[in-house]
N, C-alpha and C. Protein backbone atom coordinates (compact mmCIF):
# COMPACT_ATOMS: atom_id res chain seq x y z
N UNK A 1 14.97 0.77 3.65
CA UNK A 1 16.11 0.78 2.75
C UNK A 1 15.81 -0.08 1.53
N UNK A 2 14.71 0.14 0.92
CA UNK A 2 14.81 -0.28 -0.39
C UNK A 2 15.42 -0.14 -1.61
N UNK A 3 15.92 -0.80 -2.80
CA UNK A 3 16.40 -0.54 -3.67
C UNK A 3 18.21 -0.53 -3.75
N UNK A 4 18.83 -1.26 -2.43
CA UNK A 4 20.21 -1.26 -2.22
C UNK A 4 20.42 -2.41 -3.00
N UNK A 5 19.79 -3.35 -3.08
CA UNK A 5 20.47 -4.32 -3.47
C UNK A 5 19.36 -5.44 -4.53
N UNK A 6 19.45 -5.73 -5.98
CA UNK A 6 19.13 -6.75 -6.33
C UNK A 6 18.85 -8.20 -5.94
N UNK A 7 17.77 -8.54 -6.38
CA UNK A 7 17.16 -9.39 -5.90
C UNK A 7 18.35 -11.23 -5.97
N UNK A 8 18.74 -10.63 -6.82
CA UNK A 8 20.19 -11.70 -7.38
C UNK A 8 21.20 -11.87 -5.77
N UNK A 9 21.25 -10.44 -5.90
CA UNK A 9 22.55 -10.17 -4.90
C UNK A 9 22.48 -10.70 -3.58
N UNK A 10 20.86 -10.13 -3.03
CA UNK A 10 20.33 -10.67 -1.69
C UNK A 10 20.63 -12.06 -1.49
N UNK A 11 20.19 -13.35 -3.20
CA UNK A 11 20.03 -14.78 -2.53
C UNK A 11 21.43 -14.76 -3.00
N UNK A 12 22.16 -14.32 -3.32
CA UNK A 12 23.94 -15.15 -3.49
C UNK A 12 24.49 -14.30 -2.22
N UNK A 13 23.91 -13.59 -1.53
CA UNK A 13 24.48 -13.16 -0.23
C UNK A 13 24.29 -14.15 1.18
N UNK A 14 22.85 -14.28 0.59
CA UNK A 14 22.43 -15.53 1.91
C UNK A 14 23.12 -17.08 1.34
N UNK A 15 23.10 -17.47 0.24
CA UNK A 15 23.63 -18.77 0.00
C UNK A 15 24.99 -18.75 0.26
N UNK A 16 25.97 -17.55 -0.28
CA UNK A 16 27.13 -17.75 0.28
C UNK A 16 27.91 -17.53 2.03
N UNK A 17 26.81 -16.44 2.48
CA UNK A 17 27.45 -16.49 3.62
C UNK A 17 26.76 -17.44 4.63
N UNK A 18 26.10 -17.92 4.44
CA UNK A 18 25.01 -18.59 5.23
C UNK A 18 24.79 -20.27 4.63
N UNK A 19 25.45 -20.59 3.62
CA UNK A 19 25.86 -21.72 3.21
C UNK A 19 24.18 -22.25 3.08
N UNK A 20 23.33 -21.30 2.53
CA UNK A 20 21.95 -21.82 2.49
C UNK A 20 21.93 -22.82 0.80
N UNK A 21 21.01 -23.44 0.91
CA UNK A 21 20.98 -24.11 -0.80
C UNK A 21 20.15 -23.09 -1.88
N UNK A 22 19.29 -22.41 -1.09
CA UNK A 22 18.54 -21.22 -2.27
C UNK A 22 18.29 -20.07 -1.16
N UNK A 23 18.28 -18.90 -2.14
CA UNK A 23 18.41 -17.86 -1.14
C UNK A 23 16.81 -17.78 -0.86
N UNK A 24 16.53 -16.51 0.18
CA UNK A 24 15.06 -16.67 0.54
C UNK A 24 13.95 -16.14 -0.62
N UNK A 25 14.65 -15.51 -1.79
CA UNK A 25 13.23 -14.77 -3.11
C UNK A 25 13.61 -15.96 -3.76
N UNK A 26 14.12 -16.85 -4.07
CA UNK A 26 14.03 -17.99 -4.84
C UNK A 26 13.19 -19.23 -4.31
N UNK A 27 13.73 -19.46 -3.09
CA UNK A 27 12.87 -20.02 -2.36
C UNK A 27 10.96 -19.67 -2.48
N UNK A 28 11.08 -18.28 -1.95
CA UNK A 28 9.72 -17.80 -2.34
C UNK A 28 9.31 -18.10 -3.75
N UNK A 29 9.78 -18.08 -4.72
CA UNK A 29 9.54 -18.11 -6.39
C UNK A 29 8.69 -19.77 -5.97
N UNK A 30 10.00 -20.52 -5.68
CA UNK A 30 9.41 -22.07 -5.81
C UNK A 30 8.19 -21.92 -4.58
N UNK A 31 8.19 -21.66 -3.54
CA UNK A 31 7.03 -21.96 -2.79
C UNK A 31 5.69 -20.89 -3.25
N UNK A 32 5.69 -20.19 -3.82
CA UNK A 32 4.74 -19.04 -4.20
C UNK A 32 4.15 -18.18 -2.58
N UNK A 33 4.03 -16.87 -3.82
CA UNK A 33 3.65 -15.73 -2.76
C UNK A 33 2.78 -15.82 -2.11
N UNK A 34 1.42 -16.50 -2.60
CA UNK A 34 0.33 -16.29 -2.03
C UNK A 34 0.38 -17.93 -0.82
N UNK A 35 1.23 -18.58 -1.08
CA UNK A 35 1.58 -19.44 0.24
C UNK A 35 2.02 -18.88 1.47
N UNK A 36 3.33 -18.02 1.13
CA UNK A 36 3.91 -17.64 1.84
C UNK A 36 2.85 -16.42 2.36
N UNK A 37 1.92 -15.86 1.99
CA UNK A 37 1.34 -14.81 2.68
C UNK A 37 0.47 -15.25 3.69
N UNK A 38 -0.01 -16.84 2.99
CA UNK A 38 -1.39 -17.82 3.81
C UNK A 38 -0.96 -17.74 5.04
N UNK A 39 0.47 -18.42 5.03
CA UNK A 39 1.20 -18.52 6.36
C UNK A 39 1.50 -17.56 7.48
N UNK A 40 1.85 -16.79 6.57
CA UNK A 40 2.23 -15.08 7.66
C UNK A 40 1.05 -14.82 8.34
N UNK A 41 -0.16 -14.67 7.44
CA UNK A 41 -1.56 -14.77 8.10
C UNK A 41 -1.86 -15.20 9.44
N UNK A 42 -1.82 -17.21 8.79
CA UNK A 42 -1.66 -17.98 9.92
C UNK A 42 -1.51 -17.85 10.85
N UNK A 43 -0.05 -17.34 11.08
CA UNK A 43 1.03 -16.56 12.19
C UNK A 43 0.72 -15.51 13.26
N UNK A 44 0.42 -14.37 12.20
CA UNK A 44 -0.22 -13.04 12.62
C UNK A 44 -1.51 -13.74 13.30
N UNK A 45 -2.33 -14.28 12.49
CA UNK A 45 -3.61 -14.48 13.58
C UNK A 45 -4.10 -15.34 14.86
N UNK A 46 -3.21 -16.12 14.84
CA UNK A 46 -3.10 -17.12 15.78
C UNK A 46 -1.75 -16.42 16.59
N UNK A 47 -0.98 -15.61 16.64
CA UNK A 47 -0.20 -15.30 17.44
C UNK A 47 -0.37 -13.90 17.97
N UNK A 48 -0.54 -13.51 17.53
CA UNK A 48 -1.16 -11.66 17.29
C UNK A 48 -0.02 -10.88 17.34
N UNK A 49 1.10 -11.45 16.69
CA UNK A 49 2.60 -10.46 16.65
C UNK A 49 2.30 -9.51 15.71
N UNK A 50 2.61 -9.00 15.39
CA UNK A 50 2.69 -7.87 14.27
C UNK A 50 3.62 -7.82 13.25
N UNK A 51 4.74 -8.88 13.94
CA UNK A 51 6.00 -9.31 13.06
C UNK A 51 5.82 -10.00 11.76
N UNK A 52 4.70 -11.12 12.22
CA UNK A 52 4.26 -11.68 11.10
C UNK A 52 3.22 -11.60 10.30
N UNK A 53 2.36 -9.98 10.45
CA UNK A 53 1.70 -9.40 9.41
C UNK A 53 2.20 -9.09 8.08
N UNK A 54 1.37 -9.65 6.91
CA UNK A 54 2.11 -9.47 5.57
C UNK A 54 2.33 -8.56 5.44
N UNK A 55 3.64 -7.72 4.78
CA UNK A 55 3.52 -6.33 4.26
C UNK A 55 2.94 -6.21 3.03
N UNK A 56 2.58 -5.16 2.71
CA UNK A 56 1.84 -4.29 1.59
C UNK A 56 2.24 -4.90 0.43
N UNK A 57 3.30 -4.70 0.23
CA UNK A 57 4.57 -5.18 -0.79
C UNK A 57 3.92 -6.81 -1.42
N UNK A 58 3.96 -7.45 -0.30
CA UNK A 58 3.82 -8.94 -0.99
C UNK A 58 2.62 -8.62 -1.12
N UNK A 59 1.48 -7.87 -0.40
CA UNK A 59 -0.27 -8.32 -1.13
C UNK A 59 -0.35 -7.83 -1.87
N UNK A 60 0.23 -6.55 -2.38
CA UNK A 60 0.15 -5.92 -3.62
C UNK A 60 0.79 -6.79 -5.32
N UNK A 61 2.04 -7.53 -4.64
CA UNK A 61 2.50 -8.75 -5.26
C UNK A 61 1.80 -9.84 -5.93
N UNK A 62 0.96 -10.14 -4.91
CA UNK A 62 0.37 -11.60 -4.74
C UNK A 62 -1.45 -11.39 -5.36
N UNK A 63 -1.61 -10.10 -5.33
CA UNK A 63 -2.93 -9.49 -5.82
C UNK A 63 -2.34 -9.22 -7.65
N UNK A 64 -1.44 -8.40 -7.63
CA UNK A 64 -0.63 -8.45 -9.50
C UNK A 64 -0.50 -9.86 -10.10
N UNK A 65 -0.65 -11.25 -9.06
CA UNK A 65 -0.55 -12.03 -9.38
C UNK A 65 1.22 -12.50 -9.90
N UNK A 66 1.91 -12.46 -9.06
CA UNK A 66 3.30 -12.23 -8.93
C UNK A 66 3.77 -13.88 -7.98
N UNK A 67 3.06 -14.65 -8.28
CA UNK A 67 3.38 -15.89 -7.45
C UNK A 67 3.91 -16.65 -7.61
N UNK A 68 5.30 -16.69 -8.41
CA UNK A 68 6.42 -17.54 -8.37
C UNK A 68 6.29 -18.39 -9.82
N UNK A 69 7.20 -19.10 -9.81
CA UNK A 69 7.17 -20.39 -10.88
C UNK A 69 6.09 -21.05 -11.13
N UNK A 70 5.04 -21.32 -10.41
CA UNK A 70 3.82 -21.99 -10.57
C UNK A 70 2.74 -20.98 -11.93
N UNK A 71 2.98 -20.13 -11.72
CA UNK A 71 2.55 -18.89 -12.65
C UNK A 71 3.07 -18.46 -13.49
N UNK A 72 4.61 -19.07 -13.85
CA UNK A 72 5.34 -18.20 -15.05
C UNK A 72 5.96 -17.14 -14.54
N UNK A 73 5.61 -16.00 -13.65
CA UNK A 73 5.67 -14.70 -13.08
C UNK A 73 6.55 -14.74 -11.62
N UNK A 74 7.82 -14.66 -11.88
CA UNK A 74 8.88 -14.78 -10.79
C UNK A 74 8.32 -13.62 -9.96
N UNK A 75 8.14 -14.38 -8.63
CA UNK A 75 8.08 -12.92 -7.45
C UNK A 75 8.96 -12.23 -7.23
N UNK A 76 10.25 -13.10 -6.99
CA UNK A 76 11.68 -11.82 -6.79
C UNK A 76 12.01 -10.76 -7.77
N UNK A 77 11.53 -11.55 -8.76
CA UNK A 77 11.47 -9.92 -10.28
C UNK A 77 11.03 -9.17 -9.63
N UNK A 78 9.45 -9.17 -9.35
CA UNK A 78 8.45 -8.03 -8.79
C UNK A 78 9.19 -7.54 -7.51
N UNK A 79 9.44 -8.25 -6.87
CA UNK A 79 9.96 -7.83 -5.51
C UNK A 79 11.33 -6.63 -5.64
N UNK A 80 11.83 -7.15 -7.06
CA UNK A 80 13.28 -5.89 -7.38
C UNK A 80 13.03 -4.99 -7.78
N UNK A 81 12.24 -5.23 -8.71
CA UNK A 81 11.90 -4.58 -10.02
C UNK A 81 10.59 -3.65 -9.89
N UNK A 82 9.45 -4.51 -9.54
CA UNK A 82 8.50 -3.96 -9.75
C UNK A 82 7.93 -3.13 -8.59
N UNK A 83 8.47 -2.74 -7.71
CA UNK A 83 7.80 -1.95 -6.89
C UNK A 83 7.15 -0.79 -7.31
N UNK A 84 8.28 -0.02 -8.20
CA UNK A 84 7.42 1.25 -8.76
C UNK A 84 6.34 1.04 -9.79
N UNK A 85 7.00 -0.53 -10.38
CA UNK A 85 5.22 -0.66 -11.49
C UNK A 85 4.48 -0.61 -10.39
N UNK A 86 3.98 -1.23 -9.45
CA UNK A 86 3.08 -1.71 -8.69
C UNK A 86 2.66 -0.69 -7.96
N UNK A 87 3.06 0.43 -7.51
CA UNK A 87 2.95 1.22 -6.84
C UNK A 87 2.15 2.30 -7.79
N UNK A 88 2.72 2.39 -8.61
CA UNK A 88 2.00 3.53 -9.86
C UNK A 88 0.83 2.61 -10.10
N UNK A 89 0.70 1.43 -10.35
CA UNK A 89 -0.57 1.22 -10.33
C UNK A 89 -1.59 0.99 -9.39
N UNK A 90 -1.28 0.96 -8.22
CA UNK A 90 -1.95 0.92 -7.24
C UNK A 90 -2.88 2.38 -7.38
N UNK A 91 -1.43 3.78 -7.56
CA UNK A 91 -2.26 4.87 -7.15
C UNK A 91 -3.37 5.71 -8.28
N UNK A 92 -3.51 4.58 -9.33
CA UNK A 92 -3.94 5.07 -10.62
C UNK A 92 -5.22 4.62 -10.63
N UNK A 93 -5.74 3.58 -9.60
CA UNK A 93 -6.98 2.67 -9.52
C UNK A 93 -7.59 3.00 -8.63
């Protein structure tokens, strides 16, 4: 179910109903993508779930170079926004 909801909407959904301080793509912005993927890694390989294999989405992200505030280049943009850039360019290369 992609594309229901803005990337805005998702973290003022989790901060308000969930009384969180930043929602989880903002969060990601400040911690960057390619952290958050190190970790999933981590996870996935030392646990062997499958739950915590990165999806496509963020390596394709984190490869566009889409890694948060540290870069200038907000991930939750890409994460709303850019799927179809990213995707058209994936299948063009």
């Amino acid at each position: 179910m992609e594309g229901v909801a803005s990337a805005e909407n998702v973290d003022t959904a989790l901060r308000l109903g969930y009384q969180f301080r930043m929602g989880p793509l903002e969060y990601c912005d400040r911690i960057g993508l390619d952290k958050i993927m190190s970790w999933m890694e981590h996870l996935f390989h030392e646990l062997g779930d499958v739950k915590y294999r990165p999806c496509p989405l963020l390596r394709k992200l984190v490869r566009a170079g889409h890694l948060g505030r540290s870069t200038g280049r907000a991930s939750s943009r890409g994460m709303a926004a850019g799927r179809s850039r990213l995707r058209g360019r994936g299948e063009s290369r």
